[in-house]
Protein backbone atom coordinates (compact mmCIF):
# COMPACT_ATOMS: atom_id res chain seq x y z
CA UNK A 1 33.94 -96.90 240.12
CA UNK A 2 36.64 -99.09 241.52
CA UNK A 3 37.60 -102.03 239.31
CA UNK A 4 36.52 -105.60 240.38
CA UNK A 5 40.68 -106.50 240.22
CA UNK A 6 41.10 -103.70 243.10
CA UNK A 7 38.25 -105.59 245.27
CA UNK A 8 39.78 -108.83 245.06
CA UNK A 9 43.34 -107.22 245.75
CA UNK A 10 42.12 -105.57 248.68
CA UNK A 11 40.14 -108.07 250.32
CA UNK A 12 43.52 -110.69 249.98
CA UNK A 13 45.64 -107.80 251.45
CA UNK A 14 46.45 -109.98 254.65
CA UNK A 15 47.51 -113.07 252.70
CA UNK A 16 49.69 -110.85 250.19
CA UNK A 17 51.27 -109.55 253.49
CA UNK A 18 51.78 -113.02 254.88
CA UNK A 19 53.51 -113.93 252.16
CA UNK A 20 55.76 -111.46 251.99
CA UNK A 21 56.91 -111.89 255.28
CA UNK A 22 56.98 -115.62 254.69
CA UNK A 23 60.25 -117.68 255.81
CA UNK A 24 60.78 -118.90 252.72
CA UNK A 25 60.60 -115.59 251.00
CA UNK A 26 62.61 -113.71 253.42
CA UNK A 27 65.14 -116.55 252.52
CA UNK A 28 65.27 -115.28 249.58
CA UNK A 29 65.92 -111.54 250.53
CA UNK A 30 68.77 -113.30 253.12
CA UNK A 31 70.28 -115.70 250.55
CA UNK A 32 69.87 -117.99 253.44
CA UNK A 33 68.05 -121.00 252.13
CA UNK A 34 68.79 -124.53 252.58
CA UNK A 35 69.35 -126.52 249.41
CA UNK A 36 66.62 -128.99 250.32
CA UNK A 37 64.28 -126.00 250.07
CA UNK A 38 65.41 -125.07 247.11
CA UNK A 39 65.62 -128.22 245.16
CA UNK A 40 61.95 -128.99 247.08
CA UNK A 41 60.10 -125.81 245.79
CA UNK A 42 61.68 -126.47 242.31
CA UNK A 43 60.62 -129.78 242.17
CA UNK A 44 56.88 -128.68 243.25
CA UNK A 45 56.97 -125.69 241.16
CA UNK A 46 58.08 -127.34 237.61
CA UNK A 47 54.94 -129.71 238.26
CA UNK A 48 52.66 -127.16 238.96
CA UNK A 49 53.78 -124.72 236.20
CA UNK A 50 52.85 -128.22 233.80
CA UNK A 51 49.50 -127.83 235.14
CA UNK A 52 49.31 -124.12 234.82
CA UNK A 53 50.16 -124.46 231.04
CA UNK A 54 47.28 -127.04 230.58
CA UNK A 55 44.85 -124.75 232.57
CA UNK A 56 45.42 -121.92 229.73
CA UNK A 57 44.89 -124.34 227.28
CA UNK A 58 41.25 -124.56 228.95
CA UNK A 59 40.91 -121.16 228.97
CA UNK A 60 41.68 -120.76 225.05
CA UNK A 61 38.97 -123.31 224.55
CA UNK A 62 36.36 -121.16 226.12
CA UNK A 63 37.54 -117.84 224.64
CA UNK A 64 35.73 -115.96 222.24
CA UNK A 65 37.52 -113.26 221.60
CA UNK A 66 41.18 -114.20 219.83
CA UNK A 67 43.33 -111.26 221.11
CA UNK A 68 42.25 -113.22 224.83
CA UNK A 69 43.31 -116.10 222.75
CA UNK A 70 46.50 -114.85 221.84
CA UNK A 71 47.22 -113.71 225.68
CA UNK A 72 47.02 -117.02 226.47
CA UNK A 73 48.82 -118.93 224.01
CA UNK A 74 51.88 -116.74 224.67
CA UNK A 75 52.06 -117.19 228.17
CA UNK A 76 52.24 -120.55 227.25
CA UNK A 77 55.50 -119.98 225.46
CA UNK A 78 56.69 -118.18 228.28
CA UNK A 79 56.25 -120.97 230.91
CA UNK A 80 58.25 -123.29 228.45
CA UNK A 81 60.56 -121.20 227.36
CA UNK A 82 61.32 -118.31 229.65
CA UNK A 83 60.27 -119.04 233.41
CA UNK A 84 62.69 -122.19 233.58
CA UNK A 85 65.59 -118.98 234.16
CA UNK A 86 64.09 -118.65 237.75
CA UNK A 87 64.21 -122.62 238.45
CA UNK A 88 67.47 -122.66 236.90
CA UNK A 89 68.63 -119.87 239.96
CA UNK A 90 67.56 -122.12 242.55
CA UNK A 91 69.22 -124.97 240.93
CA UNK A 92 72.73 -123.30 240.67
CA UNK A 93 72.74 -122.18 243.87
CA UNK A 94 71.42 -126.03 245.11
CA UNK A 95 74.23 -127.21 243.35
CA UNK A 96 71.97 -129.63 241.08
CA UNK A 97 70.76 -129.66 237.60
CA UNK A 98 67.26 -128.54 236.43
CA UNK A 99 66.93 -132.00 235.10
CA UNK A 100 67.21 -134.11 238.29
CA UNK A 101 64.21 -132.44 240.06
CA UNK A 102 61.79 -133.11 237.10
CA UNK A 103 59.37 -135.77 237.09
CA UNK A 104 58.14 -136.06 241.22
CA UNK A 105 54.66 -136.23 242.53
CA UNK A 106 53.07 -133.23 243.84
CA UNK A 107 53.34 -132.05 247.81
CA UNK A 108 49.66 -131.93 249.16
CA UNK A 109 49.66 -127.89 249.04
CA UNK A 110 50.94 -128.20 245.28
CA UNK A 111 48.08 -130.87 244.55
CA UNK A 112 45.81 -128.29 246.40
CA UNK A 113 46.02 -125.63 244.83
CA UNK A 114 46.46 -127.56 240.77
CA UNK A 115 42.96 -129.16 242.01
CA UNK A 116 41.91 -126.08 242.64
CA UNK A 117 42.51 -124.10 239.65
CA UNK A 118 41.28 -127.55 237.67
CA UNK A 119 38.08 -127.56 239.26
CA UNK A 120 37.45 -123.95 238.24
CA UNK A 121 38.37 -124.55 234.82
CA UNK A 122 36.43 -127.78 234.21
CA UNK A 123 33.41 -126.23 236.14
CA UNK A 124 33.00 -122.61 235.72
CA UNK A 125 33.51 -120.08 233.13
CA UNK A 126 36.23 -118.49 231.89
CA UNK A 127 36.31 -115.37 234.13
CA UNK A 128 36.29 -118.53 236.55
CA UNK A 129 39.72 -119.57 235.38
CA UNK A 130 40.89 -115.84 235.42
CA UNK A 131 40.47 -115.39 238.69
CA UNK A 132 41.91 -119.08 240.40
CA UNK A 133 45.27 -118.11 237.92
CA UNK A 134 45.37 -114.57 238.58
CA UNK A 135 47.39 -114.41 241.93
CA UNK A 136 50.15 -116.43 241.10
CA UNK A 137 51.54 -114.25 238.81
CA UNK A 138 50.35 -111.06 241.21
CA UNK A 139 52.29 -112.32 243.98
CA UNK A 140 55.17 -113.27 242.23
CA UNK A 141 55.19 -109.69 240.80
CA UNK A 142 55.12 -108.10 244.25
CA UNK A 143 57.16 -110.19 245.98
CA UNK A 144 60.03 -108.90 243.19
CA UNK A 145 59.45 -105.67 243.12
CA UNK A 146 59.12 -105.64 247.26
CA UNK A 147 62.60 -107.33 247.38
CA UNK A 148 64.44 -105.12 244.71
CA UNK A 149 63.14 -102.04 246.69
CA UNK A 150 64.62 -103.84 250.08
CA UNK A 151 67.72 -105.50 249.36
CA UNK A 152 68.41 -103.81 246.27
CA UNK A 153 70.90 -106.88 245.59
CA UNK A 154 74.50 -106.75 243.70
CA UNK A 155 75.05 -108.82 241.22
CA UNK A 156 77.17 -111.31 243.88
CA UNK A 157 73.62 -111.86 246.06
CA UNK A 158 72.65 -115.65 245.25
CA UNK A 159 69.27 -114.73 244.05
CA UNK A 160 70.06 -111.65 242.13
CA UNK A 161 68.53 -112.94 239.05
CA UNK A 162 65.50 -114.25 240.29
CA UNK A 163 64.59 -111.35 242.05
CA UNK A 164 65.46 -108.82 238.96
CA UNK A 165 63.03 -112.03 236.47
CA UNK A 166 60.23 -111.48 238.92
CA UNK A 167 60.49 -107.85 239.94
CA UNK A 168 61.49 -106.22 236.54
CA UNK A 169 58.74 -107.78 235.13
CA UNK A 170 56.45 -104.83 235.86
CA UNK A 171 52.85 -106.26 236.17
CA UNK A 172 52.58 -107.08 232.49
CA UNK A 173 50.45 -110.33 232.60
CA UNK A 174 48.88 -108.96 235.77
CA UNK A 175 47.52 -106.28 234.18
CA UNK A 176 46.47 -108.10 231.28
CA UNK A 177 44.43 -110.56 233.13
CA UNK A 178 43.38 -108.19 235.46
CA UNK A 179 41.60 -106.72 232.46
CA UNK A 180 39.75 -109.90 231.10
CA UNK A 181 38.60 -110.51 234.60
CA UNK A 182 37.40 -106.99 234.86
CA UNK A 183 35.98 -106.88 231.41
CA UNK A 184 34.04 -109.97 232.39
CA UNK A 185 32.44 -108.93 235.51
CA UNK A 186 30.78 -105.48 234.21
CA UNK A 187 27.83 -107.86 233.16
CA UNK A 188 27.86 -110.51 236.16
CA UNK A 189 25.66 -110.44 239.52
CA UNK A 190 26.86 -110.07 242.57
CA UNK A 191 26.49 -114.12 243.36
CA UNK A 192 28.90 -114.58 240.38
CA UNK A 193 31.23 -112.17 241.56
CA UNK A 194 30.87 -113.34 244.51
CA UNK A 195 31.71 -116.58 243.39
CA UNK A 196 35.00 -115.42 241.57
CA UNK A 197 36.29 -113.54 244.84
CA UNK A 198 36.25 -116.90 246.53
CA UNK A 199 38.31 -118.52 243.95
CA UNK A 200 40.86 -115.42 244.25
CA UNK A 201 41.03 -115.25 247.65
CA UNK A 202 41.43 -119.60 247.89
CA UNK A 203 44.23 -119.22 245.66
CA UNK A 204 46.41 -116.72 247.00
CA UNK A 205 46.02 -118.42 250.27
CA UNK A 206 47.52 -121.62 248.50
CA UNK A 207 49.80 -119.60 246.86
CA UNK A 208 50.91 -118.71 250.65
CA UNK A 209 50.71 -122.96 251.34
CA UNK A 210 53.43 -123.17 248.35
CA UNK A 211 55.80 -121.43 249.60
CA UNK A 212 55.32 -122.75 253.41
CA UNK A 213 54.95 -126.56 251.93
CA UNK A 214 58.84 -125.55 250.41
CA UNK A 215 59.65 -124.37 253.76
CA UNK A 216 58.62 -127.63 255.57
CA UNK A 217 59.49 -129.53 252.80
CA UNK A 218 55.98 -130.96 253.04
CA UNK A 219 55.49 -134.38 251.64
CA UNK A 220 52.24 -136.64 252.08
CA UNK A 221 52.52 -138.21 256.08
CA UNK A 222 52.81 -141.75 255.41
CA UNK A 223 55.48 -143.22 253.65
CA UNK A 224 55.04 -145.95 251.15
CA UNK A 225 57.04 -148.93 249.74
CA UNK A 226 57.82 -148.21 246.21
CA UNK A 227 54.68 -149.30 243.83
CA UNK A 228 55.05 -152.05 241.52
CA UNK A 229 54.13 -151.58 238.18
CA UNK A 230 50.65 -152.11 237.57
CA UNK A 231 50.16 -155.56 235.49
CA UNK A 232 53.81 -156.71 236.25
């Protein structure tokens, strides 16, 4: 019997595609992005990465079983401590500091696709969570290993090291999630599972919106005068 992982993977086959052949991600390949995109999708990313970390801290609450628990809290430790090297390659070649793009509202895709994943964790389960958090780090898996395989890069290619974070990282967390979710839907109906295909299949099409909002360098369409402080 095929694993509930491999239905959702299939069925978001065309948006894995898309992404892949995305402008932004062929940038990447090309070393031929603009520093606005870069700084842009950093700027987005290091906000929605904040949110990703309190999401798993939602998911630990509604664990049962602490080995799950453990999963969780260390990819916690990796957000802080590890993913920042990819951020930091888009910074270098940007020519600014990680520091300077902290702190800055979320793009409306960004603030999608966090509302998204919230909404699943405040409402549903935790194989709910599981499967709105799964594809971002699927994606970001395949789009390494799809652009080692292409480019192959020397050491010289502006992105070498955030292809070789991303695509040497096998599909450790993937996998690891991939099991929880399947674990989780041996016992569930088809309505539930049902249910968690839609929040798979919403998120790796926002996952596509990411990288196209850092492409556009989407920002909300009205521009406003800088707030006062509330109270002042």
């Amino acid at each position: 019997m095929a694993r509930f992982t491999e239905e959702l993977r299939s069925a978001a086959d065309p948006i894995f595609q898309a992404i892949l052949d995305h402008p932004f991600v062929r940038g990447i390949a090309e070393g031929t992005l603009r520093k606005e995109q870069l700084m842009h999708y950093v700027k987005q990313d290091f906000e929605y990465l904040n949110a990703y970390i309190r999401i798993y801290g939602i998911a630990i609450s509604r664990c049962a079983d602490r080995s799950v628990m453990a999963l969780f809290n260390e990819q916690i430790s990796f957000i802080l401590n590890s993913e920042t090297h990819p951020h930091q390659n888009f910074c270098e070649v940007a020519g600014v500091t990680y520091e300077q793009l902290q702190g800055y509202p979320l793009a409306p895709s960004a603030d999608h696709y966090v509302r998204h994943m919230l909404n699943a964790a405040y409402e549903g389960a935790l194989e709910d969570i599981v499967a709105a958090m799964l594809p971002c780090p699927w994606t970001y898996v395949e789009i390494g290993r799809k652009l080692l395989e292409e480019i192959n890069p020397e050491p010289s290619h502006p992105f070498y090291d955030w292809m070789h974070f991303y695509g040497d990282r096998e599909f450790g967390i993937t996998e690891q999630l991939r099991h929880v979710l399947d674990d989780s839907a041996q016992t569930l109906t088809p309505a539930r599972k049902q249910r968690l295909m839609e929040h798979f299949l919403k998120s790796c099409q926002l996952e596509y919106m990411f990288w196209d909002m850092a492409y556009r360098l989407e920002d909300w369409p009205v521009d406003l005068p800088q707030a006062e402080e509330v109270g002042a």
